[in-house]
Protein backbone atom coordinates (compact mmCIF):
# COMPACT_ATOMS: atom_id res chain seq x y z
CA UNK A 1 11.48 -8.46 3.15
CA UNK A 2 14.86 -6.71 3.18
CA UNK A 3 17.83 -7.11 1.89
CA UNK A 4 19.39 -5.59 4.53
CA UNK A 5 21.11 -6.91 8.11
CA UNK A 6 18.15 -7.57 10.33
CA UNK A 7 20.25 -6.38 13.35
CA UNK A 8 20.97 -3.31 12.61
CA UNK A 9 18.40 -1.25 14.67
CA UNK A 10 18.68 1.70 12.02
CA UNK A 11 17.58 -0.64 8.79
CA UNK A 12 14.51 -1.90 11.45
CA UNK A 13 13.19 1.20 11.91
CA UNK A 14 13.40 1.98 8.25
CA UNK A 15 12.13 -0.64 6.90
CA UNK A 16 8.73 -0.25 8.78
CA UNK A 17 8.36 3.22 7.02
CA UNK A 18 9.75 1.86 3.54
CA UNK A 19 6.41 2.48 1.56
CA UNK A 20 5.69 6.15 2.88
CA UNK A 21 4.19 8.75 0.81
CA UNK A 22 5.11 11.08 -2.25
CA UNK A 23 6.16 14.24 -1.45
CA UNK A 24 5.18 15.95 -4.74
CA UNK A 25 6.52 19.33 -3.71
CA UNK A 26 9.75 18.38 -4.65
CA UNK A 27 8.89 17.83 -8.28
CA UNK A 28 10.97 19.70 -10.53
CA UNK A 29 9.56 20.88 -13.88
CA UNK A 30 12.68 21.01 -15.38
CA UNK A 31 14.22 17.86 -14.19
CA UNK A 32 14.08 15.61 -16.94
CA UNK A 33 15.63 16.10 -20.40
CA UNK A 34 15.15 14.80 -23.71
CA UNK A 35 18.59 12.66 -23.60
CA UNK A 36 18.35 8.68 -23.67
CA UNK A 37 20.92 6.88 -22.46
CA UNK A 38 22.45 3.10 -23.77
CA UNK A 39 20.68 0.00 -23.05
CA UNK A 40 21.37 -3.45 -23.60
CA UNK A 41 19.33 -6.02 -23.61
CA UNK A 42 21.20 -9.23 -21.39
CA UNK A 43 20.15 -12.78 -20.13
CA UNK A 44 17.29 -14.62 -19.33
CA UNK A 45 14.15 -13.59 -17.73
CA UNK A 46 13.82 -14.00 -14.07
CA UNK A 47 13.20 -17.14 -13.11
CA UNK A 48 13.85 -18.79 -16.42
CA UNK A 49 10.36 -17.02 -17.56
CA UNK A 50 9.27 -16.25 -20.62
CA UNK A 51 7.40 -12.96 -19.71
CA UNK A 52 8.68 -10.05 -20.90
CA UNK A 53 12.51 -8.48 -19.68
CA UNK A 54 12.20 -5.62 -17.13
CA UNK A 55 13.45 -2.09 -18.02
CA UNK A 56 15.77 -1.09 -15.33
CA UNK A 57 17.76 1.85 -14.97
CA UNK A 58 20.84 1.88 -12.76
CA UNK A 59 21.86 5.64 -11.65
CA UNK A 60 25.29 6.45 -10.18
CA UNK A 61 28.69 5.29 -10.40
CA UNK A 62 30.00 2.86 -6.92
CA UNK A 63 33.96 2.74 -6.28
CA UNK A 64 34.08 -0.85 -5.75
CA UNK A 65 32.15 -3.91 -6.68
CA UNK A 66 29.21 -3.15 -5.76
CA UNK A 67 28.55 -2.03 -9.13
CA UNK A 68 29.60 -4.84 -11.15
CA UNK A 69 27.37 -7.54 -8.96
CA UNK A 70 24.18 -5.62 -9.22
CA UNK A 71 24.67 -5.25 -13.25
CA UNK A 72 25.88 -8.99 -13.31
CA UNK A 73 22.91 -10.21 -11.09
CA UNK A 74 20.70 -8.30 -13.19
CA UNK A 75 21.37 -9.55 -16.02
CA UNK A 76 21.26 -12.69 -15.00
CA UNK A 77 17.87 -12.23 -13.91
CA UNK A 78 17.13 -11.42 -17.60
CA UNK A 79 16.65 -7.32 -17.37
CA UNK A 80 17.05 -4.83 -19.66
CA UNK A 81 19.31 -2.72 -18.40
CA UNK A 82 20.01 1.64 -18.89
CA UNK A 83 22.48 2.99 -17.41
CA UNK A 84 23.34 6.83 -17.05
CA UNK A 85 25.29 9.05 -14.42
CA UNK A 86 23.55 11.84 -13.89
CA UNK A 87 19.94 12.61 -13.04
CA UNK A 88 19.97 15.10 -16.12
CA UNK A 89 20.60 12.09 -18.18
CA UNK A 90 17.16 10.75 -17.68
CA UNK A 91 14.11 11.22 -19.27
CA UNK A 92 10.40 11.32 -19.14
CA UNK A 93 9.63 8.87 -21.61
CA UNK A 94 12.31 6.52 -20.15
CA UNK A 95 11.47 6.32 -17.06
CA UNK A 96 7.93 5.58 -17.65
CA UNK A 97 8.70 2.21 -19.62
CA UNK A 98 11.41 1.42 -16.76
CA UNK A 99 9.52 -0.63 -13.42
CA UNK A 100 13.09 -0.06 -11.17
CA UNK A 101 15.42 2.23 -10.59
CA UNK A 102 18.77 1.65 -8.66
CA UNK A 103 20.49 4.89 -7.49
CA UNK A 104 23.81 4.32 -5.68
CA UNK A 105 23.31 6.95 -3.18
CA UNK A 106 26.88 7.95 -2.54
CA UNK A 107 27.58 9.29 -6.03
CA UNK A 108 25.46 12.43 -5.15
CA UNK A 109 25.54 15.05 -2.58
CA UNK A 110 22.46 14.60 -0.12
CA UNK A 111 20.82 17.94 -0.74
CA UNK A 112 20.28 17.11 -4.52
CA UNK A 113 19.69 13.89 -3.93
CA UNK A 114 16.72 14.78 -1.97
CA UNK A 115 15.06 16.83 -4.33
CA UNK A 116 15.72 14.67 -7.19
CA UNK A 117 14.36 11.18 -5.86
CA UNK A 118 11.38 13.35 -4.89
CA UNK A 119 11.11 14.86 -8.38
CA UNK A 120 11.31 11.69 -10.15
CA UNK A 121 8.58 10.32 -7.64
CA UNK A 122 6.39 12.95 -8.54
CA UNK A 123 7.52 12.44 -12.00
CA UNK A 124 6.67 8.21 -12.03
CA UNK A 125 4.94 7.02 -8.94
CA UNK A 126 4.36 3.83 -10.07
CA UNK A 127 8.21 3.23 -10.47
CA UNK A 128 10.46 1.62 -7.78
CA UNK A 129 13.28 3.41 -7.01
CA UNK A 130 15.79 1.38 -5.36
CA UNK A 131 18.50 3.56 -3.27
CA UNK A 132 22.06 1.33 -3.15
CA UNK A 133 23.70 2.37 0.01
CA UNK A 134 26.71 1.84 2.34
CA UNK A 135 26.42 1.33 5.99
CA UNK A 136 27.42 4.98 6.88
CA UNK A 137 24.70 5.91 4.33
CA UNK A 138 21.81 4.47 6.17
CA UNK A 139 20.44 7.57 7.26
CA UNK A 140 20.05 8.49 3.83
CA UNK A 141 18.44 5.52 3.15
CA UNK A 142 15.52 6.65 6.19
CA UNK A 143 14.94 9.72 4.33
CA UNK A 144 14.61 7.94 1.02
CA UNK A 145 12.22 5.67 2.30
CA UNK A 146 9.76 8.74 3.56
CA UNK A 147 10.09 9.75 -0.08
CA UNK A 148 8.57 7.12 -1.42
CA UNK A 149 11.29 4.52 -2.24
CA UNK A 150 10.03 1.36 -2.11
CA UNK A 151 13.36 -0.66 -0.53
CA UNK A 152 16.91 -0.31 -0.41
CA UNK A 153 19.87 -2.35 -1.02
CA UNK A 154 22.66 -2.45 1.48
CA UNK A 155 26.60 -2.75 0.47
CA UNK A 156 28.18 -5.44 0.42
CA UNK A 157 24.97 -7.70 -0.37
CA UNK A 158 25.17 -10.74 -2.12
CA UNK A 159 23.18 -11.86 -6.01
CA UNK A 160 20.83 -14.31 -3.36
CA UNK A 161 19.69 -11.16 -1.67
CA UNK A 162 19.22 -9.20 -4.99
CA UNK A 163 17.16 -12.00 -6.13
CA UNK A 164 15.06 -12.17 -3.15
CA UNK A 165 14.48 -8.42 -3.58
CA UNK A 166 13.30 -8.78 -7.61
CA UNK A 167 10.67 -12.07 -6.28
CA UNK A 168 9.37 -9.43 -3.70
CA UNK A 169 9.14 -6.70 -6.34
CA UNK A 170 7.63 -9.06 -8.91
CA UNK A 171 5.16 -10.49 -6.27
CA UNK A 172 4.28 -7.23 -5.59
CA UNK A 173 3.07 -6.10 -8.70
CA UNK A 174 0.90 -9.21 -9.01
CA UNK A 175 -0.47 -8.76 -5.34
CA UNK A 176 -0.63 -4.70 -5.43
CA UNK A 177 -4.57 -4.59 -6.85
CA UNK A 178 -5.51 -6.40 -3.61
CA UNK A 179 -5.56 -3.58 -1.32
CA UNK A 180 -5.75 -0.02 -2.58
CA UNK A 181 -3.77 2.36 -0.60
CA UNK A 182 -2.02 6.31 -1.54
CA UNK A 183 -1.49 7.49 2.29
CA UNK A 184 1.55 7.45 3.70
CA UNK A 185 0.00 4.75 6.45
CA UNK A 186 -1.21 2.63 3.72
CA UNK A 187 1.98 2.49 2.19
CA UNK A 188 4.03 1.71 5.16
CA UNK A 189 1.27 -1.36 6.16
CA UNK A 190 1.74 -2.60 3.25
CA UNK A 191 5.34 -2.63 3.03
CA UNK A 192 5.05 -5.09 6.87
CA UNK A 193 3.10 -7.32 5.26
CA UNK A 194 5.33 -7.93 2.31
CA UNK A 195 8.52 -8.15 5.10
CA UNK A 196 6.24 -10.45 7.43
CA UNK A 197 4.46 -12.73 4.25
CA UNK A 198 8.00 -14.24 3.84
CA UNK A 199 7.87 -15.46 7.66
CA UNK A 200 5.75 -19.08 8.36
CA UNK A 201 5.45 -17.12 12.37
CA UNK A 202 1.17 -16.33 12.79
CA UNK A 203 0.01 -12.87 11.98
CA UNK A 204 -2.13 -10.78 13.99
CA UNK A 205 -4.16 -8.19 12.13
CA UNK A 206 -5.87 -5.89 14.34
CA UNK A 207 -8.16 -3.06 13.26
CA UNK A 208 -11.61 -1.39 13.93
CA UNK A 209 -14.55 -3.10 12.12
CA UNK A 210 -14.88 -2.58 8.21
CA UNK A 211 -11.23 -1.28 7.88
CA UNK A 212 -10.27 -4.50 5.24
CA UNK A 213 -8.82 -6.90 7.83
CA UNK A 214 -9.78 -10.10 6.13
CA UNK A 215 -8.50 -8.41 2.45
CA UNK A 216 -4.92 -7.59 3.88
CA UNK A 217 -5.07 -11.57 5.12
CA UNK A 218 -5.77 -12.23 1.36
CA UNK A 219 -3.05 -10.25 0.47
CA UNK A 220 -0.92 -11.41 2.69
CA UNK A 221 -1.77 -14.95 1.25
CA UNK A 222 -1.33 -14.03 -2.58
CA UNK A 223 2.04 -12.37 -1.69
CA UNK A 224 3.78 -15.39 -0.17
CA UNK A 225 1.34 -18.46 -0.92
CA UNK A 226 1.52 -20.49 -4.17
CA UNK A 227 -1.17 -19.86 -6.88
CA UNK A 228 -3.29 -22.88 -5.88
CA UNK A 229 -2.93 -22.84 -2.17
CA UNK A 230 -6.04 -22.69 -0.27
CA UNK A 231 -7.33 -19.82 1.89
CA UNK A 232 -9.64 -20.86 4.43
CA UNK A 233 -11.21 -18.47 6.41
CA UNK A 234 -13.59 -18.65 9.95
CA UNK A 235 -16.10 -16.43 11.44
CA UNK A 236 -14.86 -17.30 15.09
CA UNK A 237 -17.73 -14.75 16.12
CA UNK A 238 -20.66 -16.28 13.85
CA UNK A 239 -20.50 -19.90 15.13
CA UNK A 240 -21.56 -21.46 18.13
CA UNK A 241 -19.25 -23.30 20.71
CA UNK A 242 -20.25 -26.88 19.74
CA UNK A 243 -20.12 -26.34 16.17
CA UNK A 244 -16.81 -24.20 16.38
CA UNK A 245 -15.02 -26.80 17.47
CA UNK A 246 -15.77 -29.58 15.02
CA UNK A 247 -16.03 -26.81 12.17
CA UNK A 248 -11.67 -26.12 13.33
CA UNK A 249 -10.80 -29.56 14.31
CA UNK A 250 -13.16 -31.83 12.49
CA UNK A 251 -14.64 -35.12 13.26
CA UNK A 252 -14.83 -39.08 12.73
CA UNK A 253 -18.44 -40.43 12.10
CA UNK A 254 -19.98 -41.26 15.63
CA UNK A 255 -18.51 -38.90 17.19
CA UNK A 256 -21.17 -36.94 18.23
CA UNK A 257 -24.96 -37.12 17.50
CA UNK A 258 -25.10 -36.64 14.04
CA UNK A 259 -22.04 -37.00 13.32
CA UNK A 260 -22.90 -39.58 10.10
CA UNK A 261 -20.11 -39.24 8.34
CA UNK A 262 -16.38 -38.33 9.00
CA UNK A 263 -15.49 -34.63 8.08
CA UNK A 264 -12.32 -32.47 8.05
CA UNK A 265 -11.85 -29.72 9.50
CA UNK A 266 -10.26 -26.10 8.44
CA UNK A 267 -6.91 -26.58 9.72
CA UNK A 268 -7.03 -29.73 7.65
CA UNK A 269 -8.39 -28.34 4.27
CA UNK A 270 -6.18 -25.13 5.14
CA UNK A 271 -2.67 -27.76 5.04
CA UNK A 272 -0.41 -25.97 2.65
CA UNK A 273 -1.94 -22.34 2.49
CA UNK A 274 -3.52 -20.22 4.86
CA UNK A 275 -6.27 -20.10 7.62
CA UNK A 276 -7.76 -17.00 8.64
CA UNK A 277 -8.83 -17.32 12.42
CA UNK A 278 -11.15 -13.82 12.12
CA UNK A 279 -12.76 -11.90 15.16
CA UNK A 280 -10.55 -14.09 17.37
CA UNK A 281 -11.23 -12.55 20.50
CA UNK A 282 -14.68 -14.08 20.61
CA UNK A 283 -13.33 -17.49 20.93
CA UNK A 284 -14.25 -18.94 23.21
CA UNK A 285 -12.19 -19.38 26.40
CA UNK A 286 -12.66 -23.57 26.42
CA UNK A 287 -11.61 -23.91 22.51
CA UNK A 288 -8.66 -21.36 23.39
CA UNK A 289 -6.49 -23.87 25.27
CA UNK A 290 -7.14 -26.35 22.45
CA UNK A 291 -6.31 -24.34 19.75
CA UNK A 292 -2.94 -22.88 21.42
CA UNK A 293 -2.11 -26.66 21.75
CA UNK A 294 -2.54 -26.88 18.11
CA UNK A 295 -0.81 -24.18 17.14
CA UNK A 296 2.15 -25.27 19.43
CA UNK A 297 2.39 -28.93 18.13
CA UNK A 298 1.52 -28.02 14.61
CA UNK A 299 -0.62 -31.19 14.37
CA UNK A 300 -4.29 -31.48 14.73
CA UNK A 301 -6.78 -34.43 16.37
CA UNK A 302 -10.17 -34.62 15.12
CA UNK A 303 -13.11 -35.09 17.35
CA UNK A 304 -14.00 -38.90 18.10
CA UNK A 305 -10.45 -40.26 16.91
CA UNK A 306 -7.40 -40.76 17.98
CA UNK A 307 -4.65 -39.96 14.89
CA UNK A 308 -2.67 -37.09 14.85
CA UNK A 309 -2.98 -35.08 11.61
CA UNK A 310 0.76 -33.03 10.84
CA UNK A 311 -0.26 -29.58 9.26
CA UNK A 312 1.75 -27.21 7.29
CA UNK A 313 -0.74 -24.25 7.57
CA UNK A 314 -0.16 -20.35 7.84
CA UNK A 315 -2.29 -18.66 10.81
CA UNK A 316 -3.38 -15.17 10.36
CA UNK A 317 -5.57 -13.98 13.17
CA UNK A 318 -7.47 -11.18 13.57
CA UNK A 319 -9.41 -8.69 16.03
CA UNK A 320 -11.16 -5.09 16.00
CA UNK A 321 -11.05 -5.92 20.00
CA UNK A 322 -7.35 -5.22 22.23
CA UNK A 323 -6.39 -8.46 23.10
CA UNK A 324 -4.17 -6.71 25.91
CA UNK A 325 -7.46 -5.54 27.30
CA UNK A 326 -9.64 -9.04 26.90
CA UNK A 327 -6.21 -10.63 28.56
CA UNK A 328 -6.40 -8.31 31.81
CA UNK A 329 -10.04 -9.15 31.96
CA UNK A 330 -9.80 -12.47 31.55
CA UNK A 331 -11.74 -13.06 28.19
CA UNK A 332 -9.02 -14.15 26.62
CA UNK A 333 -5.86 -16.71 27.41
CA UNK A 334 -2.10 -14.14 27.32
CA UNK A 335 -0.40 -17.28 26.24
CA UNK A 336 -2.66 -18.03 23.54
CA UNK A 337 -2.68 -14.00 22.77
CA UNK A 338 1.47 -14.45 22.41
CA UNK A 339 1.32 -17.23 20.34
CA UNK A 340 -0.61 -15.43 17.83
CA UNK A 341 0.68 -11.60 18.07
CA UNK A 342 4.10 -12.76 16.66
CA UNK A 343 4.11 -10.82 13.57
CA UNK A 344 1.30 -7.93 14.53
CA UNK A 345 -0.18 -5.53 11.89
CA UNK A 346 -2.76 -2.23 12.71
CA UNK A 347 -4.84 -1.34 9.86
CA UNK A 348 -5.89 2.41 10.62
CA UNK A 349 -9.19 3.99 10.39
CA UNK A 350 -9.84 5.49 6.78
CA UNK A 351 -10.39 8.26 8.88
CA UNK A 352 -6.77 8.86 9.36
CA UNK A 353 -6.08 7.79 5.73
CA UNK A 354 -7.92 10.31 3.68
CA UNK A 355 -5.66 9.90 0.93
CA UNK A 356 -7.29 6.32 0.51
CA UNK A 357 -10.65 7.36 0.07
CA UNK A 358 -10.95 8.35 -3.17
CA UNK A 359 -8.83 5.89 -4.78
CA UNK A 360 -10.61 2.97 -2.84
CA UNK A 361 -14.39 5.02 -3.98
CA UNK A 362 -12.91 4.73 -7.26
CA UNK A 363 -12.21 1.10 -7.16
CA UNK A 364 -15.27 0.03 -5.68
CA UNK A 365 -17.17 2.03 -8.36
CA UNK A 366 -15.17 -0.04 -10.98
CA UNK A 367 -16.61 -3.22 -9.26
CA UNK A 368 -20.18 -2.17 -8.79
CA UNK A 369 -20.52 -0.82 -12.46
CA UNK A 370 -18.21 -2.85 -14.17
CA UNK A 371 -20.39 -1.48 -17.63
CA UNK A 372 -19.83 1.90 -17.24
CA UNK A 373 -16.88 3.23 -19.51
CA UNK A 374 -15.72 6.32 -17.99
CA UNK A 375 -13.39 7.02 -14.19
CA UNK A 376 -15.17 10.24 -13.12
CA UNK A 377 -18.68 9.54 -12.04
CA UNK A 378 -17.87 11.26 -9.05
CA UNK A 379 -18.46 14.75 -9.20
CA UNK A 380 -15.67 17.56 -7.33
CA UNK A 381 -18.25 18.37 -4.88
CA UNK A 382 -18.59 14.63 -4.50
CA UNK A 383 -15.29 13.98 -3.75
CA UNK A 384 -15.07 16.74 -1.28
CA UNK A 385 -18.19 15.11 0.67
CA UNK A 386 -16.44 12.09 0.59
CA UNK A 387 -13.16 13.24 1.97
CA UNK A 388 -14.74 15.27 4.09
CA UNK A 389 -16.84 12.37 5.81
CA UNK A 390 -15.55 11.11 9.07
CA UNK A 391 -16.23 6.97 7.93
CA UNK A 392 -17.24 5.52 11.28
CA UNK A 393 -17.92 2.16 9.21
CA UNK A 394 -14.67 2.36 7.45
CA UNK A 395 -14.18 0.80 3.68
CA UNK A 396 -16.96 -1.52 4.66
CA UNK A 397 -19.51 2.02 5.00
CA UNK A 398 -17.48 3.46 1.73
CA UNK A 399 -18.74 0.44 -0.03
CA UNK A 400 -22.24 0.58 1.03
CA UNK A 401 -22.53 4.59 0.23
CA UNK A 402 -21.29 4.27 -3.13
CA UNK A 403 -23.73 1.40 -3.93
CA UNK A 404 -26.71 2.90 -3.07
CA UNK A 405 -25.43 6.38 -4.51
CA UNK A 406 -24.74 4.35 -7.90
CA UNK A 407 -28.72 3.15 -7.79
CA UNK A 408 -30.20 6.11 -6.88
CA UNK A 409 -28.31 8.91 -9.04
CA UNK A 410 -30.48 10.90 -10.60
CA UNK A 411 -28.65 11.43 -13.85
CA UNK A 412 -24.84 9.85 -14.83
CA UNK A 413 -22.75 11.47 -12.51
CA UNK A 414 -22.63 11.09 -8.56
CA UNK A 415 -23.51 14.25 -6.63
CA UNK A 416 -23.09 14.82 -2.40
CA UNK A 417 -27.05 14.00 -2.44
CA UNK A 418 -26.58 10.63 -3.62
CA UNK A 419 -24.39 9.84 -1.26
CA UNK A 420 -26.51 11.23 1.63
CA UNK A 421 -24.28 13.76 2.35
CA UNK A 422 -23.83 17.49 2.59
CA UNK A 423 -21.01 19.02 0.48
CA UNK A 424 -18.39 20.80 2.61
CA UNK A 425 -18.36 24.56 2.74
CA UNK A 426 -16.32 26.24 0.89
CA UNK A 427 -14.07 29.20 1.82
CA UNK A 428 -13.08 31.56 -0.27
CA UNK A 429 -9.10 32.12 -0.09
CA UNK A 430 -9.64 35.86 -0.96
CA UNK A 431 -9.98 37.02 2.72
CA UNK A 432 -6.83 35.67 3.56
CA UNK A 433 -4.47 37.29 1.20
CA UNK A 434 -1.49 38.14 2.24
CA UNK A 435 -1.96 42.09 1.56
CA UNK A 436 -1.84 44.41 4.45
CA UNK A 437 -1.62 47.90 5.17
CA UNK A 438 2.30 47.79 4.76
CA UNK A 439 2.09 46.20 1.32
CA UNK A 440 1.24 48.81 -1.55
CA UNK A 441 2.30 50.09 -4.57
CA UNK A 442 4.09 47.54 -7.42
CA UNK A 443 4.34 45.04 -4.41
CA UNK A 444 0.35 44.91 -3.75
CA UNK A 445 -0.40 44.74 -7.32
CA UNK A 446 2.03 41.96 -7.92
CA UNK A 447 0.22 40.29 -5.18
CA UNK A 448 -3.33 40.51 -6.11
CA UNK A 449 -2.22 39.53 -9.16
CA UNK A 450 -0.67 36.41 -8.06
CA UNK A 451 -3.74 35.76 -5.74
CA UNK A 452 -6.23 36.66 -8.73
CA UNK A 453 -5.11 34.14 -10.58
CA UNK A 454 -4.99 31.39 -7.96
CA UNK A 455 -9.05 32.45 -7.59
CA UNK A 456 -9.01 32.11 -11.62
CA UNK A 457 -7.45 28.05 -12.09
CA UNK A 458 -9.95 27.32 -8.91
CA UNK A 459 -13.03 28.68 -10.27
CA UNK A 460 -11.91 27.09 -13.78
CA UNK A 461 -11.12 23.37 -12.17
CA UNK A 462 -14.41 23.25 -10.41
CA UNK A 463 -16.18 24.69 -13.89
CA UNK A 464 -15.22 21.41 -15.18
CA UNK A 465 -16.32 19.13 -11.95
CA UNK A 466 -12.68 18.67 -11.22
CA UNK A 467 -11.41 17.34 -14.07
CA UNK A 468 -8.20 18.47 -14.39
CA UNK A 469 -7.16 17.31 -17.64
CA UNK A 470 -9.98 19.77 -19.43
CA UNK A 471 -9.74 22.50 -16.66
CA UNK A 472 -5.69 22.64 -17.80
CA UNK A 473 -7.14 22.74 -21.74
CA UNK A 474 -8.72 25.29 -20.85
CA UNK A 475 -6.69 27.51 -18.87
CA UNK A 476 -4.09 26.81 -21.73
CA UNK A 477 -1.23 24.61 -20.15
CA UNK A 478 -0.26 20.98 -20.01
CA UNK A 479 -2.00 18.72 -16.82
CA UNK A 480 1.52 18.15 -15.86
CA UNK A 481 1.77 22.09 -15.37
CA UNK A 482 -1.52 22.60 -13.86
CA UNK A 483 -0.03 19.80 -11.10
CA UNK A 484 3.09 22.00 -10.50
CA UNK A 485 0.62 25.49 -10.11
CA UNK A 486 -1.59 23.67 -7.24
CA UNK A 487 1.55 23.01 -5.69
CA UNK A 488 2.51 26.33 -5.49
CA UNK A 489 -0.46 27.38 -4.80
CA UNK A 490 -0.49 24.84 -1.56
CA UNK A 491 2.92 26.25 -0.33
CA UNK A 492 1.58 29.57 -0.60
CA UNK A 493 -0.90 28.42 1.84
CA UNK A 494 -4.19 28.16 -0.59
CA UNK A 495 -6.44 25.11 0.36
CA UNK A 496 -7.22 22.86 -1.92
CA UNK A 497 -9.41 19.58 -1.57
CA UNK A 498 -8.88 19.18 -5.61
């Protein structure tokens, strides 16, 4: 999903890290100003559609074309286009009604550069930022990428591969509230599966039990699939042998006992979409050999008949077992195991994404209690339990908690309790001040200072459950400068599960 040579080994090993995390220390407070830029509205939406033109913003001047084919591609594709040269020339305002930005990367130097995309990603997450870069430039382009940029053009490209790059960012958006993801992992999964949804090559998904395999197979499907393709997906796990195999390969009538009528099978009523093949190292080792020979003629032979049925399907498997293991142990066929694990994706743990959980609790409660009209049910000490939890069960346990804590709340908000969980302890920072002996006088009181008010905007965020928007009311500033404090407050080396 790149618009970028697929043999350079550099633009690889980007790519796979394209959709890594914010780095909100870099934000700025004083980074954007009240100056607009032009704009011009130009073209045609993308397409030929008749939704709305995008807002984009082009940053940077290029010395050669480059310049004039991304402005003339974009406007063929219908955008509304902003242009400025400086980062001081944005705003706020701006870049919140903008959805891309495209900064050519060689009109700054690399230290400001740095701090700026960071700024502005702390500034807009939602936006796309876009870094236009030369060849010698792709190391840049890595650290970019770990900011949070979401791709990255490479010069010279051509208006095809700009095209290709709006689709992806277009299917994006209308795929993105699929799977729910803030970490840094998350980010970077989801990134593959946009690069390896544009392939027809079978997917693997591996993962432990509960961690979403068969929604990133959805996604995968919404991403690349038209709107009315089918999605078929099998329990290869739940079914037994004999009815496996007709259930995959359907039948003709007669074929078996009780076999009355003819019936198709799910590579057949998967022809034109997708078929997910889940928990596909308990198939069976006999129906293994017949469904690599499918997969390698791309045609399919129902039981009882004799015609060959062409299929046009997209195969996403997928496993919480290692296939490498079942393969040494002879559960499970290696050339049936490379025939699938052509494109492979890991989802990890939730354990090692923490920064998942509460957006994903969030969602969930959104779908369980679709009639409630407010976002923070969950209480601070809640959230901390949460986070806190180690999730042996995954989303799949997240889901089930948050249920039964939704039922059983005593009262409208969700406490630890209702969860069935303890609420973390709670250290207090003061002990590990930074005052010793050999700090006194102005210096000491500056810093107990300092520290006393780092004790004062805790004690007033958790007064108000967490919410940060009243807690920053209170203590007198905007939320956006509350944001900046904690971050100081986390450099300083204060921790905070806020």
């Amino acid at each position: 999903m790149t618009v970028m040579s697929t043999n350079q080994a550099t633009a690889n090993q980007v790519i796979n890290r394209r959709f890594a995390g914010r780095n909100d220390r870099l934000a700025d407070e004083h980074l954007f100003g009240d100056r607009l830029f032009g704009e011009k509205a130009l073209g045609q939406t993308l397409s030929g559609d008749k939704a709305h033109a995008r807002n984009v913003v082009i940053l940077g001047r290029s010395r050669d074309e480059t310049f004039n084919l991304l402005t003339t591609s974009l406007e063929r594709n219908g955008c509304k286009l902003m242009h400025c040269i400086e980062f001081g020339e944005l705003s706020a305002s701006l870049l919140a009604s903008a959805s891309m930005v495209f900064v050519f990367v060689s009109s700054f130097p690399s230290a400001g550069l740095f701090a700026r995309v960071g700024a502005m990603i702390a500034e807009a997450p939602a936006l796309s930022i876009i870094p236009v870069v030369e060849y010698a430039d792709q190391e840049k382009a890595a650290a970019l990428l770990e900011l949070g940029c979401v791709d990255y053009l490479l010069a010279p490209f051509s208006g095809a591969q700009l095209n290709a790059l709006l689709q992806r960012q277009e299917s994006a958006l209308a795929a993105e509230e699929s799977f729910v993801t803030r970490s840094r992992a998350g980010r970077r999964l989801l990134a593959m599966a946009q690069r390896v949804a544009l392939a027809s090559a079978p997917i693997l998904i591996t993962g432990e039990t509960g961690t979403g395999k068969e929604m990133m197979a959805r996604y995968i499907h919404r991403f690349s699939a038209a709107e009315d393709a089918p999605f078929i997906a099998v329990n290869c796990a739940a079914i037994p042998e004999q009815m496996l195999e007709s259930l995959l390969f359907g039948h003709e009538k007669g074929a078996f006992t009780g076999a009355t009528a003819a019936q198709p099978g799910k590579f057949e009523l998967a022809n034109g979409g997708t078929l997910l093949l889940d928990e596909i190292g308990e198939l069976p080792l006999g129906l293994q050999a017949k469904l690599l020979r499918v997969l390698q003629e791309q045609k399919v032979e129902r039981l009882g008949g004799h015609k060959e049925i062409p299929l046009n399907v997209r195969i996403i498997a997928a496993t919480n077992r290692d296939l490498q293991v079942e393969v040494a142990e002879g559960r499970f066929r290696s050339d049936l195991m490379f025939r699938l694990d052509v494109l492979p994706l890991h989802i990890s743990p939730l354990r090692e994404r923490k920064d998942d959980v509460l957006p994903l609790a969030n969602r969930l409660i959104r779908k369980h209690a679709p009639h409630e009209q407010r976002d923070d049910l969950l209480t601070q000490a809640a959230c901390d339990a949460l986070v806190a939890h180690n999730w042996p069960g995954n989303v799949r346990e997240l889901e089930n908690m948050l249920q039964r804590a939704l039922v059983l709340r005593n009262g409208l908000f969700i406490q630890p309790q209702d969860l069935g969980l303890s609420a973390p302890a709670v250290d207090t920072f003061q002990e590990n001040m930074p005052i010793s002996g050999e700090v006194s006088g102005k210096a000491a009181l500056r810093a107990s200072g300092k520290w006393a008010e780092y004790q004062h905007v805790i004690d007033t965020i958790r007064r108000f459950g967490g919410h940060k928007t009243k807690a920053a009311e209170s203590l007198g500033m905007t939320p956006r400068a509350l944001r900046y404090r904690l971050n100081a407050m986390r450099q300083d080396g204060v921790q905070l599960t806020f």
